[in-house]
C-alpha atoms as a PDB file:
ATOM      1  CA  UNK A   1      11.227  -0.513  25.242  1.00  0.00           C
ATOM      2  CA  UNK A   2      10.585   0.153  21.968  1.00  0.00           C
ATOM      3  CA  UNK A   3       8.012  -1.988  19.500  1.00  0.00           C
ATOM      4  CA  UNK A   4       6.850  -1.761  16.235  1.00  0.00           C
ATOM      5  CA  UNK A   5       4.096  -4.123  14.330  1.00  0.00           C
ATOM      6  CA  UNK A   6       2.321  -4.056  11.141  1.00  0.00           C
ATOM      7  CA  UNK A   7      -1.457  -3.085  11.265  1.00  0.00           C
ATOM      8  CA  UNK A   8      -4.142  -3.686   8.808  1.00  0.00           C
ATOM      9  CA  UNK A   9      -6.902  -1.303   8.998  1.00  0.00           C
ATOM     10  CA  UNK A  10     -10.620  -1.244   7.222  1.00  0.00           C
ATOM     11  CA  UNK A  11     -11.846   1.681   5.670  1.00  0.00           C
ATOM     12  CA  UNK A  12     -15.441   2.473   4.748  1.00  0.00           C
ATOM     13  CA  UNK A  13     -16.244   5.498   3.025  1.00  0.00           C
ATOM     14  CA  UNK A  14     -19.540   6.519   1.712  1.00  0.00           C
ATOM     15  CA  UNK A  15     -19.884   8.353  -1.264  1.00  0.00           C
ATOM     16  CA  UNK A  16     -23.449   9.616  -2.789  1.00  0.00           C
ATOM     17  CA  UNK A  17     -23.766   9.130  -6.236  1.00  0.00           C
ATOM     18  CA  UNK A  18     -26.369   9.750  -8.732  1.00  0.00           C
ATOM     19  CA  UNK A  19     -27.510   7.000 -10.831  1.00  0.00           C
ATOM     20  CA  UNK A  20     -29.487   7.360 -14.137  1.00  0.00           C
ATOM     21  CA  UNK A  21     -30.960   4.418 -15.221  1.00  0.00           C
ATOM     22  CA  UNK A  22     -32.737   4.844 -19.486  1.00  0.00           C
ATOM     23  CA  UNK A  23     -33.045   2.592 -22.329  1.00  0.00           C
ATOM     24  CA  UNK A  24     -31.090   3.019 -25.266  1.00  0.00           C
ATOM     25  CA  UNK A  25     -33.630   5.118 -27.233  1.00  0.00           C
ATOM     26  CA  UNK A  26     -33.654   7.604 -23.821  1.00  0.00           C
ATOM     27  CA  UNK A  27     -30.229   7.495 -23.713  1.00  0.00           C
ATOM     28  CA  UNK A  28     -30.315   7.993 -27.179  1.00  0.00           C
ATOM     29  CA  UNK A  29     -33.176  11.173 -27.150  1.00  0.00           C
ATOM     30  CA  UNK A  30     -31.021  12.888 -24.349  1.00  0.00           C
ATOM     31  CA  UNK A  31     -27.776  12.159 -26.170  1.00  0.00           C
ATOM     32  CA  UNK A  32     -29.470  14.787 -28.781  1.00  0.00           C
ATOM     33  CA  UNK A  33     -31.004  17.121 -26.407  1.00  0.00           C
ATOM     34  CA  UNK A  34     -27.839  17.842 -24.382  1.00  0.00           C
ATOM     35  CA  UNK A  35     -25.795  18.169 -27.967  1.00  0.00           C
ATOM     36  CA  UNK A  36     -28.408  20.947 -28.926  1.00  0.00           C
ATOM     37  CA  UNK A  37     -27.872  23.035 -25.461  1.00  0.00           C
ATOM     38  CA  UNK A  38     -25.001  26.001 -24.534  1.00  0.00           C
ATOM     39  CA  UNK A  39     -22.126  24.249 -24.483  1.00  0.00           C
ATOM     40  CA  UNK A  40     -21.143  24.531 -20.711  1.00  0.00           C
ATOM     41  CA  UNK A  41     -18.803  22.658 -19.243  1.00  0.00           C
ATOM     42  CA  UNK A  42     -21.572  20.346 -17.373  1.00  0.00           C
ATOM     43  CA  UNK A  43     -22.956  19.855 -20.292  1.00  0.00           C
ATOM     44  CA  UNK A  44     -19.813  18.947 -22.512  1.00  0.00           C
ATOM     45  CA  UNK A  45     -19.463  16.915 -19.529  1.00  0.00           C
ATOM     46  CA  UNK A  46     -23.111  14.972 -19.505  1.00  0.00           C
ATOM     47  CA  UNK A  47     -22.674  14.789 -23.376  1.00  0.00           C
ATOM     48  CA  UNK A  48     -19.229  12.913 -23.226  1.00  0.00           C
ATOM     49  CA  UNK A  49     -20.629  10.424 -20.444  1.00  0.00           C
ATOM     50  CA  UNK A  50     -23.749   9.961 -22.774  1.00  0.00           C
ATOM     51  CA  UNK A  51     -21.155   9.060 -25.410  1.00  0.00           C
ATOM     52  CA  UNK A  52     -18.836   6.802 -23.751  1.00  0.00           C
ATOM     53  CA  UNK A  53     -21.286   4.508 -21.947  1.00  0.00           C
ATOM     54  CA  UNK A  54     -19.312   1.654 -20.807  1.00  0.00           C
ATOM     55  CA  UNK A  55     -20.659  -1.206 -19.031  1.00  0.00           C
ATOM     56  CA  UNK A  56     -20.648  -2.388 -15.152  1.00  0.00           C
ATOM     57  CA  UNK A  57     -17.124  -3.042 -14.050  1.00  0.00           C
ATOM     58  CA  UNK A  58     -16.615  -6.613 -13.003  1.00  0.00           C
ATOM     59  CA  UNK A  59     -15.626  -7.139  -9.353  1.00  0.00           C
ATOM     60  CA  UNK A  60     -11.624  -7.798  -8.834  1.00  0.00           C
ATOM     61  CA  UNK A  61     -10.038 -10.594  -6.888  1.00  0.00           C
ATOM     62  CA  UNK A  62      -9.224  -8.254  -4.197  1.00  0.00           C
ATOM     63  CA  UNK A  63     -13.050  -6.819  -3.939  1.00  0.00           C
ATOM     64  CA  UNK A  64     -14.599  -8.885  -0.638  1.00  0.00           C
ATOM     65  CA  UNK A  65     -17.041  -8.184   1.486  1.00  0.00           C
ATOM     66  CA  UNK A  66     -18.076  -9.789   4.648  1.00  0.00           C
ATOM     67  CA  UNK A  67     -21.418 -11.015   6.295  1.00  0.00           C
ATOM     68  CA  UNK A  68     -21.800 -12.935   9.830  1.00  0.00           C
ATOM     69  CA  UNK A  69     -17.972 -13.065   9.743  1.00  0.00           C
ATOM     70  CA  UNK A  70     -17.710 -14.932   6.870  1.00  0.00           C
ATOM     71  CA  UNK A  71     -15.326 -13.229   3.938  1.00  0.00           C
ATOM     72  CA  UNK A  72     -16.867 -13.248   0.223  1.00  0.00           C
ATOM     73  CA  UNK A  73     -14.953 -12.452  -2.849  1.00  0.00           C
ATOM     74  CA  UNK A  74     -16.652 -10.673  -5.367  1.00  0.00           C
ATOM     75  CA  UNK A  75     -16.324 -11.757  -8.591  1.00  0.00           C
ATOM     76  CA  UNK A  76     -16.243 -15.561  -7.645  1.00  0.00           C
ATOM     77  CA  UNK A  77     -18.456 -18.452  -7.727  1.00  0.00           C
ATOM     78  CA  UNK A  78     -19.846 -20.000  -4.838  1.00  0.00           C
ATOM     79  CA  UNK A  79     -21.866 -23.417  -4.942  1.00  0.00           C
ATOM     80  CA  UNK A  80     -24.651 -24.152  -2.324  1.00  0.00           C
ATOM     81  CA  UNK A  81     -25.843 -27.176  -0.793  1.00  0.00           C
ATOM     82  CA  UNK A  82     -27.355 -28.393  -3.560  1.00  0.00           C
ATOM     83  CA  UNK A  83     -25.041 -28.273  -6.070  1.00  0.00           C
ATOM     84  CA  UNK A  84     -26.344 -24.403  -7.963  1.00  0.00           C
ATOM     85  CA  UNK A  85     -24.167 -22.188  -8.319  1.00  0.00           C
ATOM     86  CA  UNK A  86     -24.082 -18.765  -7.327  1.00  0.00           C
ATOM     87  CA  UNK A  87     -21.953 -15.696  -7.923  1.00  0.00           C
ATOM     88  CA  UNK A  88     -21.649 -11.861  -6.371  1.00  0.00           C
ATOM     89  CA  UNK A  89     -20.467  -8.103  -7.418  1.00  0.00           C
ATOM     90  CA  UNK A  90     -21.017  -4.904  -6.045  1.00  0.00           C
ATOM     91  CA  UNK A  91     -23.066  -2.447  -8.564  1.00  0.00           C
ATOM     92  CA  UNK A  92     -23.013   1.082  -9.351  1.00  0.00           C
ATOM     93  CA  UNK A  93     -24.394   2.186  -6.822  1.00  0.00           C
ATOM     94  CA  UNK A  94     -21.651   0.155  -4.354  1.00  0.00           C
ATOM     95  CA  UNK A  95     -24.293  -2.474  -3.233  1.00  0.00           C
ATOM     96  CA  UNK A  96     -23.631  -5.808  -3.361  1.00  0.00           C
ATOM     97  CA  UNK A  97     -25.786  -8.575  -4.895  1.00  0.00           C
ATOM     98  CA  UNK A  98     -26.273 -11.344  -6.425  1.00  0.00           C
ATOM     99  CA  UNK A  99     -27.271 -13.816  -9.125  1.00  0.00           C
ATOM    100  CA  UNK A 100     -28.292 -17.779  -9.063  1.00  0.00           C
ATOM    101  CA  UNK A 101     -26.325 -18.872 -12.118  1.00  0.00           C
ATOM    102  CA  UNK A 102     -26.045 -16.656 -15.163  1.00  0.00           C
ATOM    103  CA  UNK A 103     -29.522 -17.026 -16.552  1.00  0.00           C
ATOM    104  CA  UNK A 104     -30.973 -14.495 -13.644  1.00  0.00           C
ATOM    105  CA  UNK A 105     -30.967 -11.057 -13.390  1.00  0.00           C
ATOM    106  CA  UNK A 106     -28.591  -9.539 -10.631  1.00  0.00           C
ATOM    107  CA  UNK A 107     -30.352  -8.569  -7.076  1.00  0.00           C
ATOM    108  CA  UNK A 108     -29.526  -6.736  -4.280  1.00  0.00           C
ATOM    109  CA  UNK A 109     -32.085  -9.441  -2.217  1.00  0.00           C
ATOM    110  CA  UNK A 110     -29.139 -11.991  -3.051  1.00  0.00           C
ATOM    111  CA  UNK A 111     -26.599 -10.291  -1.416  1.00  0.00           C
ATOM    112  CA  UNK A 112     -23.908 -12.963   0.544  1.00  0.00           C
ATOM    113  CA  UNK A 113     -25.181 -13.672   3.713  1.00  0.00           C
ATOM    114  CA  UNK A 114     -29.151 -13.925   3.098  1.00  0.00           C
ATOM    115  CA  UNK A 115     -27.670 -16.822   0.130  1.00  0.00           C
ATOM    116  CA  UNK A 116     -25.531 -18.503   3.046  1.00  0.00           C
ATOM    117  CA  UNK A 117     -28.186 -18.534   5.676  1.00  0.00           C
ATOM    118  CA  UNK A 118     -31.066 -19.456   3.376  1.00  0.00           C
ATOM    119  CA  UNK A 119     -29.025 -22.142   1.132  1.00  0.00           C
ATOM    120  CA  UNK A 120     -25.528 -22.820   2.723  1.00  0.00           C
ATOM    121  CA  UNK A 121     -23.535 -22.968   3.498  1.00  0.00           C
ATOM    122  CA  UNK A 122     -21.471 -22.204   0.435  1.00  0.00           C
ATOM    123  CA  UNK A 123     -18.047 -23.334  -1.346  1.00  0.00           C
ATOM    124  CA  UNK A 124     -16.167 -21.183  -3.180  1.00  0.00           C
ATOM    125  CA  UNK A 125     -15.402 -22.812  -6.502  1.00  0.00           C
END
């Protein structure tokens, strides 16, 4: 006989990027440098990127990720045992990390599950 059921299946892919990381003058001095070269189309391309710098795109409801079996959302706040909060996004680069409340930087040594094990367990606010 005949069945049918709905599946939900997890993807993964990997993509290699590459990632340059300057500070505004840099940005800036290159900015000049590639508007000065032959106007190829890698070029036009790098200049236009250089132009239109936009900033690190917040994590959606639907971003999650998942350590020791436990689900995270990205993009969501999290409180530990004793009462700081704590909060999660995947970067550029795809990794995810994480900051203890908005006056520290972002770190990839934060990432869900070393922040559960070391001061969890954690509520989702």
């Amino acid at each position: 006989m005949a069945s049918a059921a709905y599946e939900t299946t997890t993807r993964t892919i990997e993509e290699t990027t590459v990632v340059l990381r300057l500070t505004e003058h840099e940005a800036d001095e290159l900015r000049v440098l590639v508007g000065e070269s032959d106007a190829t189309r890698v070029r036009l391309n790098i200049l236009q990127a250089l132009q239109e710098i936009t900033s690190p795109v917040a994590a959606t409801a639907s971003d999650t990720v998942e350590y020791d079996g436990k689900t995270y959302e990205l993009g969501a706040r999290y409180r530990d045992v004793d009462g700081d909060v704590w909060e999660f996004r995947r970067n550029e680069g795809g990794q995810v990390e994480g900051r203890y409340s908005t006056a520290y930087p972002w770190s990839d040594d934060y990432y869900p599950g070393y922040v559960e094990r070391t001061f969890g367990p954690l509520a989702k606010l």
